[in-house]
PDB file of N, CA and C in Angstrom:
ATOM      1  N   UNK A   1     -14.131  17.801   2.525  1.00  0.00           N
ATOM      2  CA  UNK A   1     -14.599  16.456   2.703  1.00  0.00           C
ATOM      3  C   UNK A   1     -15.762  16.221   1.736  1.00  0.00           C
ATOM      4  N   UNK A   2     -15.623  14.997   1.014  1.00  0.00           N
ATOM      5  CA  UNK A   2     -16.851  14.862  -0.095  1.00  0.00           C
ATOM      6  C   UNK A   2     -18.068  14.468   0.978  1.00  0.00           C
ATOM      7  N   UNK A   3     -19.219  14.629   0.087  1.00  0.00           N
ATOM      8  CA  UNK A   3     -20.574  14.583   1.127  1.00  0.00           C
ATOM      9  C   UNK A   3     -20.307  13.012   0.655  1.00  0.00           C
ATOM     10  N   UNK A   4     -21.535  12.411   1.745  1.00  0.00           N
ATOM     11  CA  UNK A   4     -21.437  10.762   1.841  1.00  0.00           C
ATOM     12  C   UNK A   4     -22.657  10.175   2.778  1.00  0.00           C
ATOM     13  N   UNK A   5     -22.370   9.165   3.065  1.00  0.00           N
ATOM     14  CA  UNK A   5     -23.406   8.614   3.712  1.00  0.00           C
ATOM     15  C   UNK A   5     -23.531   9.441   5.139  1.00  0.00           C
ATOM     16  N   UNK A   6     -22.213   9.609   6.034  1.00  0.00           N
ATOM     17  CA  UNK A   6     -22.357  10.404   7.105  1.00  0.00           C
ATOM     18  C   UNK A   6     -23.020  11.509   6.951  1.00  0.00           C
ATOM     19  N   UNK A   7     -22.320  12.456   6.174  1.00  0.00           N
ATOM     20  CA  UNK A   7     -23.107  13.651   6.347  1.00  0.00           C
ATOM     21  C   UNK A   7     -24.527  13.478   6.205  1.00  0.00           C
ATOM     22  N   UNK A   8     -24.753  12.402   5.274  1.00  0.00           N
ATOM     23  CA  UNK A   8     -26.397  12.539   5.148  1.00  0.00           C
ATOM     24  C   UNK A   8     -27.253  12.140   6.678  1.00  0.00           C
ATOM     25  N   UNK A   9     -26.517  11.228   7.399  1.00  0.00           N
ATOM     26  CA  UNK A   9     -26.866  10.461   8.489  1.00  0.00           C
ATOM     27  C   UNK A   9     -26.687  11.862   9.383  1.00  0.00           C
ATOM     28  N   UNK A  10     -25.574  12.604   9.403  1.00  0.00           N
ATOM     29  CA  UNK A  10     -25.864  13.858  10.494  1.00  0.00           C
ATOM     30  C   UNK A  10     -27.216  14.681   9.946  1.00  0.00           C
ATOM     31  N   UNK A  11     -26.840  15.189   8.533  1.00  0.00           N
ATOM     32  CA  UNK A  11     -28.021  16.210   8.550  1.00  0.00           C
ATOM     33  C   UNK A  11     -29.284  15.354   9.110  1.00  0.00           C
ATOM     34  N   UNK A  12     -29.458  14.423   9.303  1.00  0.00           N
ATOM     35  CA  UNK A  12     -31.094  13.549   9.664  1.00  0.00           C
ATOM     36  C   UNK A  12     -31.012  13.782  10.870  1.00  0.00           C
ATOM     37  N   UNK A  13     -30.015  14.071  11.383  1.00  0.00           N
ATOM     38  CA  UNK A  13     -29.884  14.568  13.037  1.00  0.00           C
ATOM     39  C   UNK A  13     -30.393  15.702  13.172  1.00  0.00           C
ATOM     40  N   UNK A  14     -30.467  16.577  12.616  1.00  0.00           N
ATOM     41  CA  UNK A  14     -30.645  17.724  12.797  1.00  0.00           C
ATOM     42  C   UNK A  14     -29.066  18.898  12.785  1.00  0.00           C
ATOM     43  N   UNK A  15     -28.651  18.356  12.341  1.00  0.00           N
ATOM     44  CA  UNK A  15     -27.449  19.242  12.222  1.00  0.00           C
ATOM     45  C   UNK A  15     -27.332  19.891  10.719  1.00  0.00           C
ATOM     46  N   UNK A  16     -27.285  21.032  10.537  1.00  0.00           N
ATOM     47  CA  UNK A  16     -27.396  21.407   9.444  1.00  0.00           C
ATOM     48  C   UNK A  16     -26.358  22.734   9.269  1.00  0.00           C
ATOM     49  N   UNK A  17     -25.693  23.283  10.101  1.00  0.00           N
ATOM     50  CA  UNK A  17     -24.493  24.295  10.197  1.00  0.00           C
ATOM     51  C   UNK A  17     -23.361  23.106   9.971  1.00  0.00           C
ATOM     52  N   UNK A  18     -22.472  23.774   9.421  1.00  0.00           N
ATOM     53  CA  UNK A  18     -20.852  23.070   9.590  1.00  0.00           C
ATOM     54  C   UNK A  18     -20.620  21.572   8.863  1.00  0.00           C
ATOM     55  N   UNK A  19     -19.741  20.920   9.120  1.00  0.00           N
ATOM     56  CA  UNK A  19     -18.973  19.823   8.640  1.00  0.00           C
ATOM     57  C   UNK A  19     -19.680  18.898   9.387  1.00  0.00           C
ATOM     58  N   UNK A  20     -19.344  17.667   8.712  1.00  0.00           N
ATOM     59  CA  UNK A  20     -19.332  16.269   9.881  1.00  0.00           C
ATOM     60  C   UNK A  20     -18.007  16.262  10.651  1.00  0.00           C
ATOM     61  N   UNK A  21     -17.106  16.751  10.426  1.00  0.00           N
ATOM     62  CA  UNK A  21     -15.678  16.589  11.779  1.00  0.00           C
ATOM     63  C   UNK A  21     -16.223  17.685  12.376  1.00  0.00           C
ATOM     64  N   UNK A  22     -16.933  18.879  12.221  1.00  0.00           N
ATOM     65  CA  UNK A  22     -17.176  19.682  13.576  1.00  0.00           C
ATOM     66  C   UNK A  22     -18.274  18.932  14.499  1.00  0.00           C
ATOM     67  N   UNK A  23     -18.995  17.939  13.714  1.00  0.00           N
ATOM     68  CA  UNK A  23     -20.139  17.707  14.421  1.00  0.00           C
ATOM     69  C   UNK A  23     -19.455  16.540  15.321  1.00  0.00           C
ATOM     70  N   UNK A  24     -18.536  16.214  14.678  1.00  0.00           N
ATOM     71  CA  UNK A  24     -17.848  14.715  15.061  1.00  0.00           C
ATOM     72  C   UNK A  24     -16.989  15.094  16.144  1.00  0.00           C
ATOM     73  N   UNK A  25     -16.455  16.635  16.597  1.00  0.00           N
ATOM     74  CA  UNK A  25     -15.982  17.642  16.817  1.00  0.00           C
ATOM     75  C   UNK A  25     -14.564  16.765  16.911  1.00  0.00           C
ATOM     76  N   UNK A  26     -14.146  16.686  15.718  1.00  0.00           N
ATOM     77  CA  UNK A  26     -13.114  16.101  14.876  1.00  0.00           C
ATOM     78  C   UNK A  26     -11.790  17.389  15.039  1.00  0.00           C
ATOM     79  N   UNK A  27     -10.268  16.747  15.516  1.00  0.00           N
ATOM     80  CA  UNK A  27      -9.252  18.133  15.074  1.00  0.00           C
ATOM     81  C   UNK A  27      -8.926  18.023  13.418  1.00  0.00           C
ATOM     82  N   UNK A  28      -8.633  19.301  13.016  1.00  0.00           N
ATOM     83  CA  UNK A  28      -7.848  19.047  11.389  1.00  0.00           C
ATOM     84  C   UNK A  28      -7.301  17.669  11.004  1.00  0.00           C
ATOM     85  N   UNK A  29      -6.364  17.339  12.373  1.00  0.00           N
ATOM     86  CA  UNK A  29      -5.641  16.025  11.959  1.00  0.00           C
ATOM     87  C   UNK A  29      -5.534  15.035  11.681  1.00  0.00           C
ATOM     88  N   UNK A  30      -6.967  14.561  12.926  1.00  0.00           N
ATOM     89  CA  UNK A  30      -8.198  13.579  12.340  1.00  0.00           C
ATOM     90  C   UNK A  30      -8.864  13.479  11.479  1.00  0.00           C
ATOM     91  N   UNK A  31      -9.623  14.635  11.148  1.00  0.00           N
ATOM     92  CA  UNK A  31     -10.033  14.802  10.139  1.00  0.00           C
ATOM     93  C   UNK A  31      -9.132  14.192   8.531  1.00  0.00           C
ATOM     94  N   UNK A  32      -8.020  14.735   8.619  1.00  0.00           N
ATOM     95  CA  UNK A  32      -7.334  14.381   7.603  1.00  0.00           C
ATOM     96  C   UNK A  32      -6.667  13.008   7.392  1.00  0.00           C
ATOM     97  N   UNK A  33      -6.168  12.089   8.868  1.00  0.00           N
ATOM     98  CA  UNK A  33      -5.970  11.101   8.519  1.00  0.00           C
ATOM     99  C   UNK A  33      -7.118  10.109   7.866  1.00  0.00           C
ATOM    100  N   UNK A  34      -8.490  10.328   8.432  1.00  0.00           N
ATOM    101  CA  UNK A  34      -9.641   9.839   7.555  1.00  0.00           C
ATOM    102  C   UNK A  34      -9.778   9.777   6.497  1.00  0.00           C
ATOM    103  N   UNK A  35      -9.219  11.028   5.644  1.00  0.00           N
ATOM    104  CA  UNK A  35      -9.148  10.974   4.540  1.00  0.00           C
ATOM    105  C   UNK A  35      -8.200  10.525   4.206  1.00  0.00           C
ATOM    106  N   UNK A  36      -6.813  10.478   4.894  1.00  0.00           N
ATOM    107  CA  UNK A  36      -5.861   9.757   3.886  1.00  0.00           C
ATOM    108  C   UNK A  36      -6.325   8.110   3.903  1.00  0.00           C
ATOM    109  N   UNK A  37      -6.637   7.215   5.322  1.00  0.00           N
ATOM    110  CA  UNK A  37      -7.582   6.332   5.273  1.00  0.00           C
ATOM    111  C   UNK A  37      -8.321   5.593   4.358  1.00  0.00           C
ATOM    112  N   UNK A  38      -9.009   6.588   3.812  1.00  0.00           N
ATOM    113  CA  UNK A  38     -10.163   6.506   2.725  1.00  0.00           C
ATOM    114  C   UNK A  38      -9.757   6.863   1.632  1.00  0.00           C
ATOM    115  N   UNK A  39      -8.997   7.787   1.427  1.00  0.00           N
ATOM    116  CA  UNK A  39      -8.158   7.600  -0.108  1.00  0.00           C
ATOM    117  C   UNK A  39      -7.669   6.611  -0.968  1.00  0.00           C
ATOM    118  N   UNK A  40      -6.829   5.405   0.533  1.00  0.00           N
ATOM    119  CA  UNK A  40      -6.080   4.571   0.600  1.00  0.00           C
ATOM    120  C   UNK A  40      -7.078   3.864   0.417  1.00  0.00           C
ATOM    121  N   UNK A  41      -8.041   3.524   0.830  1.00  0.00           N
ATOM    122  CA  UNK A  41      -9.001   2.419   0.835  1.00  0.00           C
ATOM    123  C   UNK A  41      -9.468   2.751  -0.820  1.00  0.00           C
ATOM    124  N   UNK A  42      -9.857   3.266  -0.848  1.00  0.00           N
ATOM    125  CA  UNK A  42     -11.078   3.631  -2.962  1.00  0.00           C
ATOM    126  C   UNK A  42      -9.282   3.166  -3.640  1.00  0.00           C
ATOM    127  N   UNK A  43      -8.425   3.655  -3.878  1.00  0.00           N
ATOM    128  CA  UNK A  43      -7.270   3.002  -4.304  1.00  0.00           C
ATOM    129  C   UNK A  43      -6.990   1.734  -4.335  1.00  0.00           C
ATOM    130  N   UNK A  44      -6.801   1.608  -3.572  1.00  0.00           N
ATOM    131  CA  UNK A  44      -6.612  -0.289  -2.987  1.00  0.00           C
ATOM    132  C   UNK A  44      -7.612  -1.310  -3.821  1.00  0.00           C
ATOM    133  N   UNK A  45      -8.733  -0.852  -3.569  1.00  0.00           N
ATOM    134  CA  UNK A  45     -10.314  -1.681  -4.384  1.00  0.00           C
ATOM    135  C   UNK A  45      -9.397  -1.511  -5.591  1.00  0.00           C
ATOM    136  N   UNK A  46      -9.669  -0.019  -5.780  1.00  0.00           N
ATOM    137  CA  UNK A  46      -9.715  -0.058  -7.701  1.00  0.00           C
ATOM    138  C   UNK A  46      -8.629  -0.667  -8.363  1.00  0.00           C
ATOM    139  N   UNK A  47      -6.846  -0.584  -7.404  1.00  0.00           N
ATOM    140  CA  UNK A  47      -6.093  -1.533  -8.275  1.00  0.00           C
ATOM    141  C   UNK A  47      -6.145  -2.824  -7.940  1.00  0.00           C
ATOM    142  N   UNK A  48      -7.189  -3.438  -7.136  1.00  0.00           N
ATOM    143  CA  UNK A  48      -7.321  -5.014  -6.694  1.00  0.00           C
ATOM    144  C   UNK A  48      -8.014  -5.373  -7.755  1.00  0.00           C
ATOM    145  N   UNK A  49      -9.463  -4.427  -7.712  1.00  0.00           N
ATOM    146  CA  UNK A  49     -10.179  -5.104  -8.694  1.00  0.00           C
ATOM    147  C   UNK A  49      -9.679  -5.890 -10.289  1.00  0.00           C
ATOM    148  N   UNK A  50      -8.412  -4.869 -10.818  1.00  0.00           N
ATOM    149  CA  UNK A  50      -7.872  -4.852 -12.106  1.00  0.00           C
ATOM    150  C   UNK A  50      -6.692  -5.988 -12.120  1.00  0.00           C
ATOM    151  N   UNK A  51      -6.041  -6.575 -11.155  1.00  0.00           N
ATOM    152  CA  UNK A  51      -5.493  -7.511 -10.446  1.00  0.00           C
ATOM    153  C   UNK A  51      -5.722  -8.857 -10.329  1.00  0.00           C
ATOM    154  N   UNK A  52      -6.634  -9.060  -9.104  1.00  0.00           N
ATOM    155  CA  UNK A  52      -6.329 -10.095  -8.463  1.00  0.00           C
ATOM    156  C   UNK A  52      -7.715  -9.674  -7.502  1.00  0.00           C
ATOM    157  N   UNK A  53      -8.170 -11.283  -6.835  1.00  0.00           N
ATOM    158  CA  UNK A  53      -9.313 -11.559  -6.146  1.00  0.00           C
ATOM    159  C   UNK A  53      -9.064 -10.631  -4.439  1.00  0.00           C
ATOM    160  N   UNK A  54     -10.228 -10.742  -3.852  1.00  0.00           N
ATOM    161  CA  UNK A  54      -9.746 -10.286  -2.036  1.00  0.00           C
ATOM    162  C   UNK A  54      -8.663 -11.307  -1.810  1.00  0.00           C
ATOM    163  N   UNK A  55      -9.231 -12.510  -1.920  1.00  0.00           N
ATOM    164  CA  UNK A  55      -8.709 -13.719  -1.575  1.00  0.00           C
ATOM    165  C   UNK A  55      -7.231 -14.410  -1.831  1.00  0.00           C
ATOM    166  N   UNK A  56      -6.853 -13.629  -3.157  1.00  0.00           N
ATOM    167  CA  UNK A  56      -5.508 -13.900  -3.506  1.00  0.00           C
ATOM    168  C   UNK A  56      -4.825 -12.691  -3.326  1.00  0.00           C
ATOM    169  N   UNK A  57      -5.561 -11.275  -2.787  1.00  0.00           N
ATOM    170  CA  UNK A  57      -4.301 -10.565  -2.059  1.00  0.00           C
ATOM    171  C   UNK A  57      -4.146 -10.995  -0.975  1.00  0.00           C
ATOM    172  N   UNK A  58      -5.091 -11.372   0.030  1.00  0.00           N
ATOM    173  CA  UNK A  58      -5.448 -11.520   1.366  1.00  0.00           C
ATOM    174  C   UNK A  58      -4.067 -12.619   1.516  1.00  0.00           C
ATOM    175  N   UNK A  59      -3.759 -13.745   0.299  1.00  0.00           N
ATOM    176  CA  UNK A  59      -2.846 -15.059   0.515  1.00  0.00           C
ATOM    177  C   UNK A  59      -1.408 -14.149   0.343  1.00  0.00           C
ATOM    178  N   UNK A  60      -1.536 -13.019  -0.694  1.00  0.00           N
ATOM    179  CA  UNK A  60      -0.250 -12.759  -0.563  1.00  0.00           C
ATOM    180  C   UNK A  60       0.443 -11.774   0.863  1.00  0.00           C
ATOM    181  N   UNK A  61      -0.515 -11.385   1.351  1.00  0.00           N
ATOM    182  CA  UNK A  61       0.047 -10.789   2.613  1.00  0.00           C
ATOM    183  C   UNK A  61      -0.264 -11.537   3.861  1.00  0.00           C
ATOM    184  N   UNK A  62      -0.560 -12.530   3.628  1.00  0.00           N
ATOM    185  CA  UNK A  62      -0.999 -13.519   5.040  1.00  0.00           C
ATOM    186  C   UNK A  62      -1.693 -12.784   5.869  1.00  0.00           C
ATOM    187  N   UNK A  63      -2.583 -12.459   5.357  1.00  0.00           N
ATOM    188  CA  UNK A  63      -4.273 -12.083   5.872  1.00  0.00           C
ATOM    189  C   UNK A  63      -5.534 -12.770   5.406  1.00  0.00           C
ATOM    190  N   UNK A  64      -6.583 -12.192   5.828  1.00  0.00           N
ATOM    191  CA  UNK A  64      -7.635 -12.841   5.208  1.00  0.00           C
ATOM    192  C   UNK A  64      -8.883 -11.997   4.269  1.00  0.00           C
ATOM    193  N   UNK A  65      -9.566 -12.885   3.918  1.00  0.00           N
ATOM    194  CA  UNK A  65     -10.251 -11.758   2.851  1.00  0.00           C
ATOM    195  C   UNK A  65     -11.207 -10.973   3.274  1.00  0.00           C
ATOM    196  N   UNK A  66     -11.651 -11.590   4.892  1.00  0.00           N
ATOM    197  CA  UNK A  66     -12.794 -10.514   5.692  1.00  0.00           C
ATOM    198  C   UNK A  66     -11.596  -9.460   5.827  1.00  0.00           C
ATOM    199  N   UNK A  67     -10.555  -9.553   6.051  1.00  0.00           N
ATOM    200  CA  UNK A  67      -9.940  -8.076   6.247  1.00  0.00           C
ATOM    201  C   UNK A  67      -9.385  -7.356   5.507  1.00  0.00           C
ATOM    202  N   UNK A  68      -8.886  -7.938   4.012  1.00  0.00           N
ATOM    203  CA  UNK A  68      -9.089  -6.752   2.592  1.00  0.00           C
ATOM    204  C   UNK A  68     -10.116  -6.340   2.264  1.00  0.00           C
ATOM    205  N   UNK A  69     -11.572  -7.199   2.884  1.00  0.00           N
ATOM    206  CA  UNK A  69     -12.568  -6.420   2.526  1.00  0.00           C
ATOM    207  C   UNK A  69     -12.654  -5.237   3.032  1.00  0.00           C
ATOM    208  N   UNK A  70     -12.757  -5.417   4.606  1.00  0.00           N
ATOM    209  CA  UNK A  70     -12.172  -4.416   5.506  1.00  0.00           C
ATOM    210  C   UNK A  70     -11.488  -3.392   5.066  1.00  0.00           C
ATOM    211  N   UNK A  71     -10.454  -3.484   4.968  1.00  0.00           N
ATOM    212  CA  UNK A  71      -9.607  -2.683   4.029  1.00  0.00           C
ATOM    213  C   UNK A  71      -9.857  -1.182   3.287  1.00  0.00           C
ATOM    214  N   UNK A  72     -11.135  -1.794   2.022  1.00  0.00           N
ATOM    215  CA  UNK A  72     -11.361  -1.671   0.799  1.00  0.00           C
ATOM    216  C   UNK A  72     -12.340  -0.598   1.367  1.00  0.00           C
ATOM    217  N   UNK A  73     -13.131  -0.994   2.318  1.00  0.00           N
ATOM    218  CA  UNK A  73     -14.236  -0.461   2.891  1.00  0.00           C
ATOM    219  C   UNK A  73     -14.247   1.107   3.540  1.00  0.00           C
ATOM    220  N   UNK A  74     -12.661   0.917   3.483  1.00  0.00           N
ATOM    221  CA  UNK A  74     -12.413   1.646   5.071  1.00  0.00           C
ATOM    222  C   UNK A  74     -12.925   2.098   6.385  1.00  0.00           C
ATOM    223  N   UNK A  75     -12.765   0.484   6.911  1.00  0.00           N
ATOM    224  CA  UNK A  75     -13.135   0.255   8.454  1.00  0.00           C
ATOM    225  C   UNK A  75     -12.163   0.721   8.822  1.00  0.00           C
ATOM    226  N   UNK A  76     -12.419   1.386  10.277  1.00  0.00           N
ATOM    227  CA  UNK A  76     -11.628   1.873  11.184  1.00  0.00           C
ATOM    228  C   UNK A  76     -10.574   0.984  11.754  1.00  0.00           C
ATOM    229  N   UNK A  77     -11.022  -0.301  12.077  1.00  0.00           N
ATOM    230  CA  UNK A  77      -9.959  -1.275  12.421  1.00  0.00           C
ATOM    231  C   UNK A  77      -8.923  -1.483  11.674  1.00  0.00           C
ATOM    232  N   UNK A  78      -8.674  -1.261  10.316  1.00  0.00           N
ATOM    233  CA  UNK A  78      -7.685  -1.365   9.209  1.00  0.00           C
ATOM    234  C   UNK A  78      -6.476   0.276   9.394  1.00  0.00           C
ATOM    235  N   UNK A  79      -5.898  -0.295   9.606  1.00  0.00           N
ATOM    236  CA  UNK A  79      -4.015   0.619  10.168  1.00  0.00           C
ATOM    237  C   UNK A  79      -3.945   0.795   8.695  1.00  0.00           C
ATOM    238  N   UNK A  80      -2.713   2.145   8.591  1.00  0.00           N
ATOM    239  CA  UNK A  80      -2.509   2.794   7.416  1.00  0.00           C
ATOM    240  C   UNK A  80      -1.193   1.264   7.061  1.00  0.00           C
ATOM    241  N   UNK A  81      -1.001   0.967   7.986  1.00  0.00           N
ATOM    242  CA  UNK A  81       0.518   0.066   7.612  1.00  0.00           C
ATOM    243  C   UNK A  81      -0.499  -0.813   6.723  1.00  0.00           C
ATOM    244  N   UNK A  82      -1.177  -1.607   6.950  1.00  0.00           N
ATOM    245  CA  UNK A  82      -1.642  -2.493   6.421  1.00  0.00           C
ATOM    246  C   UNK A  82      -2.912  -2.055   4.614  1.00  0.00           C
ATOM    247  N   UNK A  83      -2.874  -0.900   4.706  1.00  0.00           N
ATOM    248  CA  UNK A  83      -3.378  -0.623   3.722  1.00  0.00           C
ATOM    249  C   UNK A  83      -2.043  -0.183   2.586  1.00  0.00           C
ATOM    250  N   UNK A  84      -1.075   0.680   3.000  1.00  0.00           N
ATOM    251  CA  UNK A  84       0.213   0.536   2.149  1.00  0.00           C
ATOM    252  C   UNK A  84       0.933  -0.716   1.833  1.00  0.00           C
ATOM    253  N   UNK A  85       0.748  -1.587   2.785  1.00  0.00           N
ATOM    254  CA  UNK A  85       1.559  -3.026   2.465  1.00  0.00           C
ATOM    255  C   UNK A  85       0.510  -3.586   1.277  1.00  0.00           C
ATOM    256  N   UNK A  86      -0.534  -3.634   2.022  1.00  0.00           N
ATOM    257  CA  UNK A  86      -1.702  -3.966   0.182  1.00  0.00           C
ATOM    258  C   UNK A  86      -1.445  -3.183  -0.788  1.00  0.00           C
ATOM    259  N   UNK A  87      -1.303  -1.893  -1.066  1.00  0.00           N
ATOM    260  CA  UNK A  87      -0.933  -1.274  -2.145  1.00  0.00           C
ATOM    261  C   UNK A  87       0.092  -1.555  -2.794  1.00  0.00           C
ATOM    262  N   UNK A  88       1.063  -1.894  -1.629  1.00  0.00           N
ATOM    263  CA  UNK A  88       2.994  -2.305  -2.503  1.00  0.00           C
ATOM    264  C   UNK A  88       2.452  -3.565  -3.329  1.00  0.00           C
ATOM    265  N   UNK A  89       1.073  -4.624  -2.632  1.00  0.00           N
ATOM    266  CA  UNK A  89       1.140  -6.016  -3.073  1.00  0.00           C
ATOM    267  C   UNK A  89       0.514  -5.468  -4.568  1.00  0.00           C
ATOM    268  N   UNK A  90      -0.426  -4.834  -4.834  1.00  0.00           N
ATOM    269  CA  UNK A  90      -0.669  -4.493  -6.024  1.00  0.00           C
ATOM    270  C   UNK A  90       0.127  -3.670  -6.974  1.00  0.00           C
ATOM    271  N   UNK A  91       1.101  -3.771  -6.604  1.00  0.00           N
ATOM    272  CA  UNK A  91       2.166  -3.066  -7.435  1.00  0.00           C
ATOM    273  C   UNK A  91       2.016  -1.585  -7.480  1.00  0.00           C
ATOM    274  N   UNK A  92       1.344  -1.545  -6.765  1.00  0.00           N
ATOM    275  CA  UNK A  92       1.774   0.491  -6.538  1.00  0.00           C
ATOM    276  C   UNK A  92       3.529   0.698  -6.051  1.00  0.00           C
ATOM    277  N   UNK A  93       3.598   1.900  -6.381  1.00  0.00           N
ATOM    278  CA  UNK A  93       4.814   2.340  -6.106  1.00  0.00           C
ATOM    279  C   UNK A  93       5.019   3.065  -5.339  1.00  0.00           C
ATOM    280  N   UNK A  94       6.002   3.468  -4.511  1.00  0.00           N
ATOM    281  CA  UNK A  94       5.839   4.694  -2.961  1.00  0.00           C
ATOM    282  C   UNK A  94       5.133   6.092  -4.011  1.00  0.00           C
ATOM    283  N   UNK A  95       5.466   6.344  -4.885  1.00  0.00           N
ATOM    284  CA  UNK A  95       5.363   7.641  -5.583  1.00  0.00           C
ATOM    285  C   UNK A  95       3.695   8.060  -5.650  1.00  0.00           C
ATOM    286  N   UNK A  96       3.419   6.478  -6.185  1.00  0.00           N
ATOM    287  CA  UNK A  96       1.990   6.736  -6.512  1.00  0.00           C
ATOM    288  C   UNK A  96       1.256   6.253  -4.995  1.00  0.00           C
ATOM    289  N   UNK A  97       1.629   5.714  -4.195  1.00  0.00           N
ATOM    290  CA  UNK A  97       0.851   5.708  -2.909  1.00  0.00           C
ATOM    291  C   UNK A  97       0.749   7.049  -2.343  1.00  0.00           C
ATOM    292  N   UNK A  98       2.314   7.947  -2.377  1.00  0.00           N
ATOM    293  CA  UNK A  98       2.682   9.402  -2.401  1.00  0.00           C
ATOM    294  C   UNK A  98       1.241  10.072  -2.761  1.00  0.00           C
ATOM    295  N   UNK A  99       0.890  10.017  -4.105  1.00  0.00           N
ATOM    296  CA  UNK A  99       0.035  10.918  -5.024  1.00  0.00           C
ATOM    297  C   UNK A  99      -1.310  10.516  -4.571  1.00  0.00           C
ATOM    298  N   UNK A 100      -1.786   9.523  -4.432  1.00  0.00           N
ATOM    299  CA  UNK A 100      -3.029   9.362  -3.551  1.00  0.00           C
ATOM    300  C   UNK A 100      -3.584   9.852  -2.517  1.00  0.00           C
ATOM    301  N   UNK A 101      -2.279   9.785  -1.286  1.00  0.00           N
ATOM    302  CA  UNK A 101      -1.848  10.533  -0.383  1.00  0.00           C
ATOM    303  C   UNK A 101      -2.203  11.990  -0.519  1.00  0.00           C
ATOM    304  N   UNK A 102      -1.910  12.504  -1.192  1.00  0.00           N
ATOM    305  CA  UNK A 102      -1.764  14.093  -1.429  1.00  0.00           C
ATOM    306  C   UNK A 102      -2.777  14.415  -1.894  1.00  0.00           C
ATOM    307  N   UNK A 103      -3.719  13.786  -3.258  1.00  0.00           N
ATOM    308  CA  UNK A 103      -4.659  14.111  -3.343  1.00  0.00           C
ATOM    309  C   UNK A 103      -5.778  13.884  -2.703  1.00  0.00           C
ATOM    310  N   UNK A 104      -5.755  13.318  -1.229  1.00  0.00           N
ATOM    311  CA  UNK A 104      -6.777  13.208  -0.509  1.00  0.00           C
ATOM    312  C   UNK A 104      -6.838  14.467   0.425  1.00  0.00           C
ATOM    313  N   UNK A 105      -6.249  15.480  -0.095  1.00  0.00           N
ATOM    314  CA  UNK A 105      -6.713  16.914   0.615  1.00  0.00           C
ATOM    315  C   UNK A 105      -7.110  17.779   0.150  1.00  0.00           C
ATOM    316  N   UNK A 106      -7.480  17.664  -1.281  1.00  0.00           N
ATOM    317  CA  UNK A 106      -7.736  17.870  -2.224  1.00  0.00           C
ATOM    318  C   UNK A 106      -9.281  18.142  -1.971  1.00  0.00           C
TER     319      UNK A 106
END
């Protein structure tokens, strides 16, 4: 897991052994859908940005742009369905949603 704002927010806790999913006392699986999550999310931004506005993906999937922001952010409220359906809208391909995927275990 890359270090980030959490971990910095735990170590201020006083936690200084182990991970943030042990502290989070997170399973592997969780742990990992987070990251696929958040993979999906830094993806999504970077081929929106090169694209098209929040606002004109948000029109092409009949959503709104508080929730591609959402999205982008990776808030917890944002479903993997809805972050792959944004990716297909930016013209990703299953292959390369695939490869994102994979390298978020990385």
């Amino acid at each position: 897991m890359k270090k980030g704002k959490t971990e910095k927010r735990v170590k201020a806790l006083g936690w200084k052994d182990g991970t943030v999913a042990e502290f989070l006392g997170l399973t592997p699986q969780e742990s990992a859908l987070i990251e696929i999550k958040l993979a999906l999310s830094r993806k999504l931004r970077e081929r929106r940005e090169k694209r098209m506005t929040q606002a004109q993906l948000a029109e092409e999937l009949q959503s709104s742009q508080s929730r591609i922001a959402k999205a982008e952010t990776g808030d917890k409220s944002v479903s993997i369905e809805l972050l792959v359906r944004a990716m297909l809208a930016t013209g990703a391909t299953p292959k390369e949603i695939g490869k994102t995927i994979a390298d978020s275990a990385q």
